[in-house]
PDB file of N, CA and C in Angstrom:
ATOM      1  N   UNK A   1      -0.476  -5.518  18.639  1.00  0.00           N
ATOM      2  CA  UNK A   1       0.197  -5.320  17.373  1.00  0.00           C
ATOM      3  C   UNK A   1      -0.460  -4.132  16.659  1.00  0.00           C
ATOM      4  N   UNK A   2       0.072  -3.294  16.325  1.00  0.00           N
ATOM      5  CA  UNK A   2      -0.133  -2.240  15.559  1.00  0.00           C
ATOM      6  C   UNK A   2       0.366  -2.869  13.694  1.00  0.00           C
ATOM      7  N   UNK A   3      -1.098  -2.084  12.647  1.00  0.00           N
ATOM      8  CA  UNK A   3      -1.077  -2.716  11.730  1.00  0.00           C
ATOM      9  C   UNK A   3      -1.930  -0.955  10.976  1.00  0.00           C
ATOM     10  N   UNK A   4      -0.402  -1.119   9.948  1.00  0.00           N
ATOM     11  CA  UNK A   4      -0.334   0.588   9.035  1.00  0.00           C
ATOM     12  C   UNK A   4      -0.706  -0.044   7.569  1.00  0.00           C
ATOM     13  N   UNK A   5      -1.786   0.671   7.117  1.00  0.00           N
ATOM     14  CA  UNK A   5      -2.064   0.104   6.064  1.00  0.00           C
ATOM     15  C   UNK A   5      -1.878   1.492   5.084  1.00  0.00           C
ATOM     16  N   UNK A   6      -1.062   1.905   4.094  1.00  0.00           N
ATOM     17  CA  UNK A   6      -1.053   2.680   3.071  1.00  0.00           C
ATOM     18  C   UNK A   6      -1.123   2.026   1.366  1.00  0.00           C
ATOM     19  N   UNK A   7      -1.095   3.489   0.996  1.00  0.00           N
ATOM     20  CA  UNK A   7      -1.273   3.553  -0.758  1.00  0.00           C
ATOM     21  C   UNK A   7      -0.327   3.901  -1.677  1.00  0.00           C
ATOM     22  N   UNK A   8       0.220   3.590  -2.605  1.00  0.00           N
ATOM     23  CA  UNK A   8       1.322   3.903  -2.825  1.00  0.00           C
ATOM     24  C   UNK A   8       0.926   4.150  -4.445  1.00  0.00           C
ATOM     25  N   UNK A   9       0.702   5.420  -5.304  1.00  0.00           N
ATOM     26  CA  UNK A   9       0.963   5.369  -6.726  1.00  0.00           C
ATOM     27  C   UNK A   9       2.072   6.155  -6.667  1.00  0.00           C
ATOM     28  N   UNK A  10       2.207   5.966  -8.440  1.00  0.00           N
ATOM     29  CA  UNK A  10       3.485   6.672  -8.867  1.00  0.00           C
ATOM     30  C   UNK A  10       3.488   8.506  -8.417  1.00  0.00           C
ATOM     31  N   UNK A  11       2.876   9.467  -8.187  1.00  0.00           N
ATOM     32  CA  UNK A  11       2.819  10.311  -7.535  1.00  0.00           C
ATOM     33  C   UNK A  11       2.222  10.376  -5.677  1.00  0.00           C
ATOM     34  N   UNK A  12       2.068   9.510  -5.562  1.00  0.00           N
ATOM     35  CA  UNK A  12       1.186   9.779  -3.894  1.00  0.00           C
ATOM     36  C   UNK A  12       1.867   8.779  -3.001  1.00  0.00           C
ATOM     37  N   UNK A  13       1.490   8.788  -1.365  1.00  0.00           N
ATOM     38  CA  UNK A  13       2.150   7.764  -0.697  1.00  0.00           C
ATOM     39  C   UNK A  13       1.784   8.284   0.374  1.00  0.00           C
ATOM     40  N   UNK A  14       0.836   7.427   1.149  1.00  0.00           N
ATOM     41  CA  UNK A  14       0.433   7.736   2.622  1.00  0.00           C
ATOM     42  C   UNK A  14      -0.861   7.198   2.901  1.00  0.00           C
ATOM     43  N   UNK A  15      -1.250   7.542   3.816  1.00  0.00           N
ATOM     44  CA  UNK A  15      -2.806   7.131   4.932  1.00  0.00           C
ATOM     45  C   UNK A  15      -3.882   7.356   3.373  1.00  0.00           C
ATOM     46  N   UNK A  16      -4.487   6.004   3.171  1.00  0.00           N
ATOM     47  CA  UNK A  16      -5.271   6.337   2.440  1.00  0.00           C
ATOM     48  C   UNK A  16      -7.371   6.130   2.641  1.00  0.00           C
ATOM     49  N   UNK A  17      -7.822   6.429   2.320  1.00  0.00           N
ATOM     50  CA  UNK A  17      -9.281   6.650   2.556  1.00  0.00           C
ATOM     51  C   UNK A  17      -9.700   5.463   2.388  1.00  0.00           C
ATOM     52  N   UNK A  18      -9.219   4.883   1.548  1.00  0.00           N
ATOM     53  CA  UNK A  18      -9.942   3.460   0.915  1.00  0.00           C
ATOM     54  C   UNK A  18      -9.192   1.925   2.277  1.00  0.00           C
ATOM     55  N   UNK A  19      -7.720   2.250   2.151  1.00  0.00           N
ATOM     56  CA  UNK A  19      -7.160   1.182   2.414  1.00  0.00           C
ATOM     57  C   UNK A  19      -6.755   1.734   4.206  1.00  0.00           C
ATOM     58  N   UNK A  20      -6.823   2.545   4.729  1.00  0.00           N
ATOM     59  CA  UNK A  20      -6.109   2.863   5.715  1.00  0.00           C
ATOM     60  C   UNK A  20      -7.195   1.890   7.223  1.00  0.00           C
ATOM     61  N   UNK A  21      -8.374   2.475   6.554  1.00  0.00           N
ATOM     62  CA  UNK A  21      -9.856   2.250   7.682  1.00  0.00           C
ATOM     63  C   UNK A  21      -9.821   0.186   7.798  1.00  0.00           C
ATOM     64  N   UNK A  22      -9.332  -0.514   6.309  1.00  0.00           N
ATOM     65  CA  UNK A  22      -8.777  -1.454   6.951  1.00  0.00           C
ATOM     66  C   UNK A  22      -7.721  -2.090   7.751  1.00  0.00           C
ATOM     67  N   UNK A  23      -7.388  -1.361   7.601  1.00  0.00           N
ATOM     68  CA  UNK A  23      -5.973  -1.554   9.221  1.00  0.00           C
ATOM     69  C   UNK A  23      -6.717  -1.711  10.176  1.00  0.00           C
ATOM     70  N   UNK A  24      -7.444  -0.346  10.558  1.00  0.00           N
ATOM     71  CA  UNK A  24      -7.756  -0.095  12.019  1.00  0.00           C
ATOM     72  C   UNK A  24      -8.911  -1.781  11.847  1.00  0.00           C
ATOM     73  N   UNK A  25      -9.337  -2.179  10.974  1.00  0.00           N
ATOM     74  CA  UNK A  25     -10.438  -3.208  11.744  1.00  0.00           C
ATOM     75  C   UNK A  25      -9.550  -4.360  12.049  1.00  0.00           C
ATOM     76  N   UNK A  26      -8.386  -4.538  10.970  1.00  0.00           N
ATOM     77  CA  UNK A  26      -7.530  -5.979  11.163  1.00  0.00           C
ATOM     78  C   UNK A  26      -7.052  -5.553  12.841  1.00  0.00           C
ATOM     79  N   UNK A  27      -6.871  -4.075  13.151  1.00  0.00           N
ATOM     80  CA  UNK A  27      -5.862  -4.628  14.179  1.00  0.00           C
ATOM     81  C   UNK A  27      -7.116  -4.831  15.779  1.00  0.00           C
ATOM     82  N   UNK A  28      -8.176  -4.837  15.041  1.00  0.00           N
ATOM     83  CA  UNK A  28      -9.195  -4.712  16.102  1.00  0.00           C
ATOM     84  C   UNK A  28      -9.290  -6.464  16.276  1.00  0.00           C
ATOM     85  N   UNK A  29      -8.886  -6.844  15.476  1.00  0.00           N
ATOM     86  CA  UNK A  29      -9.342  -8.643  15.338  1.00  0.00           C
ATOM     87  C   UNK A  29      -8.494  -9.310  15.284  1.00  0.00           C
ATOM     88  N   UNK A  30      -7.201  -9.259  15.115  1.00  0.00           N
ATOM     89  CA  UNK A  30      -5.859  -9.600  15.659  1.00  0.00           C
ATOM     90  C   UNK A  30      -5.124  -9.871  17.210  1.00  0.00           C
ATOM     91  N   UNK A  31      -4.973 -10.923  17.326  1.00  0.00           N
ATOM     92  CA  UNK A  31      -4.334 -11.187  18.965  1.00  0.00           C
ATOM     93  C   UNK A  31      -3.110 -11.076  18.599  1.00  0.00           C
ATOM     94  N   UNK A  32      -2.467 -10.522  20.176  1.00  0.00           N
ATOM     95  CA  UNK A  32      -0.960 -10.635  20.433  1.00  0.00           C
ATOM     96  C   UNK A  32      -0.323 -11.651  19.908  1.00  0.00           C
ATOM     97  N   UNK A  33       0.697 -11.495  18.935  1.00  0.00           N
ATOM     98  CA  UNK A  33       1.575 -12.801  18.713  1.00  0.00           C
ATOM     99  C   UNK A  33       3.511 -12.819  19.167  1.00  0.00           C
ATOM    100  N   UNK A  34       2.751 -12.092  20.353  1.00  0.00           N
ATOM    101  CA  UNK A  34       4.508 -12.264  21.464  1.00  0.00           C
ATOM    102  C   UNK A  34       5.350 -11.255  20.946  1.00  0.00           C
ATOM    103  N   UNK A  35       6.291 -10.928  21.351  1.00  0.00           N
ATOM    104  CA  UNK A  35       7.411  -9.628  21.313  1.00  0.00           C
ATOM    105  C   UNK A  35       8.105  -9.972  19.580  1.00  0.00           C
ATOM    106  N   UNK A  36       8.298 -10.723  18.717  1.00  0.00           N
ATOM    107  CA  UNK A  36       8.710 -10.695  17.349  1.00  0.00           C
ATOM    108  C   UNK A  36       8.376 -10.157  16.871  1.00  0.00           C
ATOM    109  N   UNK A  37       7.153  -9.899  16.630  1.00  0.00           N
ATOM    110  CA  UNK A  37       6.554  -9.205  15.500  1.00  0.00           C
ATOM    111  C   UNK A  37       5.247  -7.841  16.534  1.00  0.00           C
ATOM    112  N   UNK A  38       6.009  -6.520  16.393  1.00  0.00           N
ATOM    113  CA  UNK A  38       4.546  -5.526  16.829  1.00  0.00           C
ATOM    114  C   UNK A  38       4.194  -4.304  16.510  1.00  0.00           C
ATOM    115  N   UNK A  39       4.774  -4.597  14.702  1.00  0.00           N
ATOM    116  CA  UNK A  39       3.984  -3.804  13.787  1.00  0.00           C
ATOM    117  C   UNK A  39       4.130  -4.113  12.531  1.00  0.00           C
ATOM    118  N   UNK A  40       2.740  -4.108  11.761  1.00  0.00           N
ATOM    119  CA  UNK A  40       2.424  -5.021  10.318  1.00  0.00           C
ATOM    120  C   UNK A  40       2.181  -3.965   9.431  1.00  0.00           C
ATOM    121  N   UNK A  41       2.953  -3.647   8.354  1.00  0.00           N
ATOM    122  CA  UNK A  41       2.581  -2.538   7.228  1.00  0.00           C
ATOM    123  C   UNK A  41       2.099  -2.903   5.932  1.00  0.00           C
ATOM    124  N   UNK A  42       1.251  -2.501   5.745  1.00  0.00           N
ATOM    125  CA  UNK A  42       0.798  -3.242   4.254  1.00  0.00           C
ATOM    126  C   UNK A  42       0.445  -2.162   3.544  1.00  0.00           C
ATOM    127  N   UNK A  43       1.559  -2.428   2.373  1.00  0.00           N
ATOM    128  CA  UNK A  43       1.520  -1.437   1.479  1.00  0.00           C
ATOM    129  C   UNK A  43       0.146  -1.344  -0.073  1.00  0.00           C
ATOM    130  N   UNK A  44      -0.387  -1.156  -0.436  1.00  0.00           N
ATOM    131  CA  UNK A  44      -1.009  -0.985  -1.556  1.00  0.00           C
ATOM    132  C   UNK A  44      -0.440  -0.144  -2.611  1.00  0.00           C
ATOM    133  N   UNK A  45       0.342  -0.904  -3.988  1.00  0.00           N
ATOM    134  CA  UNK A  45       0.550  -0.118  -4.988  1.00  0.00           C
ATOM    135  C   UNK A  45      -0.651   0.213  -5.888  1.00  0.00           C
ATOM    136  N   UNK A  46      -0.521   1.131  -6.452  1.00  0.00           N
ATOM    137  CA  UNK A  46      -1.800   1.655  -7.422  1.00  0.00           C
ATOM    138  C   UNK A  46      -1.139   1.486  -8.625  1.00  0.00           C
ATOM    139  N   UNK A  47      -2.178   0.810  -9.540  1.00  0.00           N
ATOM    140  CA  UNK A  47      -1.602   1.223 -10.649  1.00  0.00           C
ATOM    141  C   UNK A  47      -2.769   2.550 -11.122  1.00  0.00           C
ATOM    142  N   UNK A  48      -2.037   3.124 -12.360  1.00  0.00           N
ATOM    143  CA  UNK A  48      -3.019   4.135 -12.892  1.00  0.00           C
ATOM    144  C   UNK A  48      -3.578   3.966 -13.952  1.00  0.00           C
ATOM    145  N   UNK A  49      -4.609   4.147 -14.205  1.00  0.00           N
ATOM    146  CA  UNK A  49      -5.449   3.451 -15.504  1.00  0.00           C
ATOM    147  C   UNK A  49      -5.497   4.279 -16.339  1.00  0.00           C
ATOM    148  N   UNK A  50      -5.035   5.734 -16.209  1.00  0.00           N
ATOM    149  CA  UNK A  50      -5.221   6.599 -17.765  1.00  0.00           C
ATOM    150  C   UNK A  50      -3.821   6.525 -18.255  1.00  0.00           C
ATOM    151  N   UNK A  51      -2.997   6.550 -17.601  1.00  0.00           N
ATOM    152  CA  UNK A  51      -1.828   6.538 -17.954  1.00  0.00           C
ATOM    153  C   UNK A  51      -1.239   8.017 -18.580  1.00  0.00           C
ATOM    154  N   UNK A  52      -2.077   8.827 -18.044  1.00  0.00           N
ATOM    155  CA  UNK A  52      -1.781  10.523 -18.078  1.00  0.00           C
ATOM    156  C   UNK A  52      -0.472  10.270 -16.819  1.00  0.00           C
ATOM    157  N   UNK A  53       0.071  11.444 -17.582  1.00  0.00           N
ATOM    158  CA  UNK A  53       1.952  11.298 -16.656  1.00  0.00           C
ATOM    159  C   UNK A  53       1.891  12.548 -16.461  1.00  0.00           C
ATOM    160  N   UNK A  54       1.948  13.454 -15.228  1.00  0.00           N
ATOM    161  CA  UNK A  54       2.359  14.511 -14.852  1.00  0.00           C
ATOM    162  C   UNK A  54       3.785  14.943 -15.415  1.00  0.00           C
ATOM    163  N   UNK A  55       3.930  16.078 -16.284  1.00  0.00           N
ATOM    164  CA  UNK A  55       5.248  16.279 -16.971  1.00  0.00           C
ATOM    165  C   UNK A  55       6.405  15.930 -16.262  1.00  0.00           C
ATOM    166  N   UNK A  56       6.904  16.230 -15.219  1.00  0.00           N
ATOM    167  CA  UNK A  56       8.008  16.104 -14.403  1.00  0.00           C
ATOM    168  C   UNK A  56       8.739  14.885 -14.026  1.00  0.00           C
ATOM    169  N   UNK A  57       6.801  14.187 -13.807  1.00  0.00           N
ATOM    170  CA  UNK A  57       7.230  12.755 -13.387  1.00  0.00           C
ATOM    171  C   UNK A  57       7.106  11.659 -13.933  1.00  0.00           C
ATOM    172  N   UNK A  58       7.933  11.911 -15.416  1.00  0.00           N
ATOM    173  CA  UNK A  58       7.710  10.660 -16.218  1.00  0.00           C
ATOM    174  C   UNK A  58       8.729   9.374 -15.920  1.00  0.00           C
ATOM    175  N   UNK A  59       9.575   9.929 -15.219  1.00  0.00           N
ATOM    176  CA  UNK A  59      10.583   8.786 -14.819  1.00  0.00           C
ATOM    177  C   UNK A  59       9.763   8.043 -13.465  1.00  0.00           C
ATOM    178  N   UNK A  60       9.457   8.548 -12.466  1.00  0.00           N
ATOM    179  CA  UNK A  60       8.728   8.149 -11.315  1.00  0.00           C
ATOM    180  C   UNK A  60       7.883   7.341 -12.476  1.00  0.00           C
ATOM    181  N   UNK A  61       6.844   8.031 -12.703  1.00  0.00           N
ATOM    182  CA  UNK A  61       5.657   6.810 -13.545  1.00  0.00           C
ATOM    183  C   UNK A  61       6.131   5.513 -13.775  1.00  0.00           C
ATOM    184  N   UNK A  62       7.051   5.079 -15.080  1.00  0.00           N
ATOM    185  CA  UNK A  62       7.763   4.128 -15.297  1.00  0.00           C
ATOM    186  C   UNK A  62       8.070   3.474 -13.899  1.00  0.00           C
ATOM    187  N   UNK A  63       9.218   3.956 -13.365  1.00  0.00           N
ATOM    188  CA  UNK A  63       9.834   2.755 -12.297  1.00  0.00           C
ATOM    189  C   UNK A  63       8.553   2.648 -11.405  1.00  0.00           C
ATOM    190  N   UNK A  64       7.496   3.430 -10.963  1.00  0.00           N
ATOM    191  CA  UNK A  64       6.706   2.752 -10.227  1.00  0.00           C
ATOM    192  C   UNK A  64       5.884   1.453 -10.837  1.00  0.00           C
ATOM    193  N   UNK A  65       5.364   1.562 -12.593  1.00  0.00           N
ATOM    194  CA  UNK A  65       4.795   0.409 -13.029  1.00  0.00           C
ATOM    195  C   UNK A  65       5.740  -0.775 -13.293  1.00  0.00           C
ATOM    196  N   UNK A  66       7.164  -0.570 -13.189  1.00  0.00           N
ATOM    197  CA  UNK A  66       8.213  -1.549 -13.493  1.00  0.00           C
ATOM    198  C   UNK A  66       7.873  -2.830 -11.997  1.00  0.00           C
ATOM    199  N   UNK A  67       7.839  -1.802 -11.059  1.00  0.00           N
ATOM    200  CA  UNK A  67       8.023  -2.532  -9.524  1.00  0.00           C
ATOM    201  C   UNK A  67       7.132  -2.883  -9.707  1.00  0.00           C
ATOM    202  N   UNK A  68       5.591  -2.739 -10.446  1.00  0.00           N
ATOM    203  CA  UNK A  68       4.350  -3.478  -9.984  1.00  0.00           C
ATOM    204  C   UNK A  68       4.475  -5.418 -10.447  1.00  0.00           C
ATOM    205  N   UNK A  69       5.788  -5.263 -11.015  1.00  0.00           N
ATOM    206  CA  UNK A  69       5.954  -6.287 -11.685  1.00  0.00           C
ATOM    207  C   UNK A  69       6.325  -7.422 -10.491  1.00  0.00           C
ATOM    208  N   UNK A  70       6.623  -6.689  -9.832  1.00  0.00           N
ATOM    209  CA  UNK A  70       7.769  -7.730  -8.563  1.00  0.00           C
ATOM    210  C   UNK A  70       7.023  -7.877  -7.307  1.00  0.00           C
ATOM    211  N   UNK A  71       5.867  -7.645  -7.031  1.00  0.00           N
ATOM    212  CA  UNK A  71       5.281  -7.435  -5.873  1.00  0.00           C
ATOM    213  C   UNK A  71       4.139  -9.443  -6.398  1.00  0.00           C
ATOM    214  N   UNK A  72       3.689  -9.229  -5.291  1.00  0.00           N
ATOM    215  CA  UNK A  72       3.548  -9.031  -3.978  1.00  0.00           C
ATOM    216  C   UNK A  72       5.579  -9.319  -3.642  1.00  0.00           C
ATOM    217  N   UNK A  73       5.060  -8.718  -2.423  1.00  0.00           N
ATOM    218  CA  UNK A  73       6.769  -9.122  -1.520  1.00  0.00           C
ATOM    219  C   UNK A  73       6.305  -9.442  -0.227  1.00  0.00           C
ATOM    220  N   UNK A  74       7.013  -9.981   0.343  1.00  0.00           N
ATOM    221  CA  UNK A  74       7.051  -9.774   1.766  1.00  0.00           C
ATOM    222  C   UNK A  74       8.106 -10.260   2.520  1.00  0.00           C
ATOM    223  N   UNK A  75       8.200  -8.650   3.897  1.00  0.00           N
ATOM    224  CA  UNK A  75       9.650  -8.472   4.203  1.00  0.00           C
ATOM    225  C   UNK A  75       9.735  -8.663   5.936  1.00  0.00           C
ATOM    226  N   UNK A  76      10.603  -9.291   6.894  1.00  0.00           N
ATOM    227  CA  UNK A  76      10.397  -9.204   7.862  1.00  0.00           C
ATOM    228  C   UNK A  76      11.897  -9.029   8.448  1.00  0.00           C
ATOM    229  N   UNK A  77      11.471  -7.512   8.812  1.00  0.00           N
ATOM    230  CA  UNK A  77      12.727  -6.586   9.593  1.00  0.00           C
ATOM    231  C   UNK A  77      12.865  -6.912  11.245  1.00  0.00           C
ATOM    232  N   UNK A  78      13.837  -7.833  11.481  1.00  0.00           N
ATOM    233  CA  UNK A  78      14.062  -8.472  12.879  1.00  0.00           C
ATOM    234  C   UNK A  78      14.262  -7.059  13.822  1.00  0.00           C
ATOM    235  N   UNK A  79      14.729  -6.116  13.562  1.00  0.00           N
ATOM    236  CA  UNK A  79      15.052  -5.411  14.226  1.00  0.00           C
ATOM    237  C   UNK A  79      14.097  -4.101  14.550  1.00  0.00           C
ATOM    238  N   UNK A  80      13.741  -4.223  13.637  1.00  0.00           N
ATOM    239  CA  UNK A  80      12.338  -3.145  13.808  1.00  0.00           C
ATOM    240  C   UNK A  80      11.266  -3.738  14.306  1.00  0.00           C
ATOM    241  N   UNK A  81      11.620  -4.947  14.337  1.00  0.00           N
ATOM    242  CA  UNK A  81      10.316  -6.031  14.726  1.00  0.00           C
ATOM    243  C   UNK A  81       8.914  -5.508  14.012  1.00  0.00           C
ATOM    244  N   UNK A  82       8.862  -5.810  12.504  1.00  0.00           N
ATOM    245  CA  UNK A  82       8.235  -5.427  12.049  1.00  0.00           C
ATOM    246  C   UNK A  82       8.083  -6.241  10.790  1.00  0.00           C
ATOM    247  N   UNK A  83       6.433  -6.558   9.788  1.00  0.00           N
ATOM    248  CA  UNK A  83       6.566  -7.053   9.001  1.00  0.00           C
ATOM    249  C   UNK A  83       5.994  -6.565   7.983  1.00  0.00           C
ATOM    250  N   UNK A  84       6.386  -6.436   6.673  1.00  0.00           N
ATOM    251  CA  UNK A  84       5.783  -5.613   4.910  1.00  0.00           C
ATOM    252  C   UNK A  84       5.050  -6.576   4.380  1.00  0.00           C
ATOM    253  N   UNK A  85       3.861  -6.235   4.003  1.00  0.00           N
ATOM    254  CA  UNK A  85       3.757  -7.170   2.953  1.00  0.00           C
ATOM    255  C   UNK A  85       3.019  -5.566   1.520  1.00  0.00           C
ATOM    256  N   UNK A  86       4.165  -5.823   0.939  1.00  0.00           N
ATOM    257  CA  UNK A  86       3.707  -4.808  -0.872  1.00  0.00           C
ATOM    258  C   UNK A  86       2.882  -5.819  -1.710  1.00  0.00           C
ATOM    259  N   UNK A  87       1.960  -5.282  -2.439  1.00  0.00           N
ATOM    260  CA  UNK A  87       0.963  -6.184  -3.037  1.00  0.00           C
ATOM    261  C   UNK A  87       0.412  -4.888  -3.797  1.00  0.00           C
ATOM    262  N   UNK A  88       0.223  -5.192  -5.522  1.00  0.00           N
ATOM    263  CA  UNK A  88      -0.614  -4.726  -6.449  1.00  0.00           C
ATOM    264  C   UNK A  88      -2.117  -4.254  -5.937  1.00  0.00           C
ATOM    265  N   UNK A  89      -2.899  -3.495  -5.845  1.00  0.00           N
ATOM    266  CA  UNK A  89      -4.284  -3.151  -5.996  1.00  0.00           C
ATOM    267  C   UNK A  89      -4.980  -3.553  -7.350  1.00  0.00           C
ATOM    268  N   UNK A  90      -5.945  -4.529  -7.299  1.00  0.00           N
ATOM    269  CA  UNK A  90      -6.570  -4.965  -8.604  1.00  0.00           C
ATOM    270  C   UNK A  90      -7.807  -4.711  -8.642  1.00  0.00           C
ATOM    271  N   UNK A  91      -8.239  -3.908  -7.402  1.00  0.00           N
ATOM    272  CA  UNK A  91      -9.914  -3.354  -7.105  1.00  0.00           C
ATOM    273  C   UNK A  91     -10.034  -2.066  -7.346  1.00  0.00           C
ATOM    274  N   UNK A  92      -8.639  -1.668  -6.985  1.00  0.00           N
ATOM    275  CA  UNK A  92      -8.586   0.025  -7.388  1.00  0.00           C
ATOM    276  C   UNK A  92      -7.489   0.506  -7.771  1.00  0.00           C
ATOM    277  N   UNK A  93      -7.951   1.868  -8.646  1.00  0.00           N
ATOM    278  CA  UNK A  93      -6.396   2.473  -9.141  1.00  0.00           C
ATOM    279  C   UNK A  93      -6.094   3.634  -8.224  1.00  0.00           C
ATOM    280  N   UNK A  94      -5.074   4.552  -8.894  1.00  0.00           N
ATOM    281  CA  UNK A  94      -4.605   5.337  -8.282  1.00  0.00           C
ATOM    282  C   UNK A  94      -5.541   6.360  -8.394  1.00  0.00           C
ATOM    283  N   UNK A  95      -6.289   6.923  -9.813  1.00  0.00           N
ATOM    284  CA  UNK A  95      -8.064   7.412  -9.966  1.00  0.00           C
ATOM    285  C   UNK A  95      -8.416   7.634  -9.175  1.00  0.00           C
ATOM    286  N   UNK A  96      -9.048   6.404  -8.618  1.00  0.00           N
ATOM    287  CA  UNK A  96      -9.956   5.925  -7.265  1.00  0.00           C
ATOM    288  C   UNK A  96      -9.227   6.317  -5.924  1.00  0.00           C
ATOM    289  N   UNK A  97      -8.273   6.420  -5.862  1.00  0.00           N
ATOM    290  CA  UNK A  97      -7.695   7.072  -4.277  1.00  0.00           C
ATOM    291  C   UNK A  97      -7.605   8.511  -4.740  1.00  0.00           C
ATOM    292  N   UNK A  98      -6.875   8.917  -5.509  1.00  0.00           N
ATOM    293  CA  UNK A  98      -7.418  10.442  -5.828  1.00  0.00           C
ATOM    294  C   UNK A  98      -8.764  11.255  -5.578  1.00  0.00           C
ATOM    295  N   UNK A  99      -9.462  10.251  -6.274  1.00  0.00           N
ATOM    296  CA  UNK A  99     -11.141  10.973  -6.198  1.00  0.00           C
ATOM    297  C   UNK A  99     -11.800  10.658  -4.683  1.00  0.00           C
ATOM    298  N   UNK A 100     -11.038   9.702  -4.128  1.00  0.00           N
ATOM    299  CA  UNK A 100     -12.126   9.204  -2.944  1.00  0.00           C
ATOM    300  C   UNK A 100     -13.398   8.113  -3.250  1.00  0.00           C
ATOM    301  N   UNK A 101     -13.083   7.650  -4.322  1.00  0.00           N
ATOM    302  CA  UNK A 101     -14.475   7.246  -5.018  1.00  0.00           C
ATOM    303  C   UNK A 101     -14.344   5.642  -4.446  1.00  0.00           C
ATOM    304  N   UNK A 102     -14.653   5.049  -4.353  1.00  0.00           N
ATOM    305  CA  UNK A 102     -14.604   3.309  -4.014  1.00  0.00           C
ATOM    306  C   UNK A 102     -15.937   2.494  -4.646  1.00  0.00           C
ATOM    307  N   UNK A 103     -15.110   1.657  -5.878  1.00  0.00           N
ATOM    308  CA  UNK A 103     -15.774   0.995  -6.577  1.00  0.00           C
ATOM    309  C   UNK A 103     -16.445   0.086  -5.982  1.00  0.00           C
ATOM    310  N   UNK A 104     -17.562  -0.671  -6.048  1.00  0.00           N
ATOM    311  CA  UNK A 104     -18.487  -2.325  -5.391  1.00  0.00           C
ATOM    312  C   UNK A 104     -17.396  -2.980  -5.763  1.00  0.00           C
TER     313      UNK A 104
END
C-alpha cells in the first residue's frame, strides 16, 4: 500500500517537510490489506495563525477556513481504490510549513 501524506493551506498544497516524512514511516509499518484499498492520502489542512491575507487571495483565505469547519472527512474512492482521510492540523500552522520550523 502506498500512503501520500500532504499539506494543504489557503495558499500552498503539496509534499510537505513536516507531514510528508510521515507517510514514508506509516507505509514502512503497514501490511498488505488485499487488492481494495492500495493507496491512502492524508491530507493536512493548515490553518494560519496571523491571519495576514495575500491581496489576491482573500477569497481562497475564507473558503479555505470555512472547510476547516467540516473536516475531519473521510472518503473511500472504489475505483481508484483509494482512501482520504482530510483532518485540521492543531500542532501546526501554515507559518510552520512555510518556515520549515517544527514545533515540540
Amino acid at each position: 500500500m502506498e500512503i501520500f501524506f500532504y499539506s494543504h493551506g489557503y495558499n500552498q498544497y503539496g509534499g510537505s517537510n513536516i507531514y510528508s516524512p510521515i507517510g514514508n514511516l506509516l507505509e514502512l509499518r503497514l501490511d498488505d490489506y488485499g487488492e481494495a484499498i492500495t493507496s491512502f492520502h492524508i491530507e493536512a489542512y493548515l490553518r494560519s495563525a496571523t491571519y495576514n491575507r495575500r491581496p489576491t487571495l482573500e477569497a481562497s483565505f475564507e473558503k479555505h477556513h470555512r472547510h476547516l469547519e467540516m473536516l475531519p472527512k473521510i472518503t473511500f474512492l472504489r475505483r481508484l481504490r483509494r482512501v482520504t482521510l482530510d483532518f485540521e492540523s492543531k500542532v501546526t500552522t501554515a507559518e510552520d510549513e512555510a518556515s520549515r520550523r517544527v514545533s515540540v
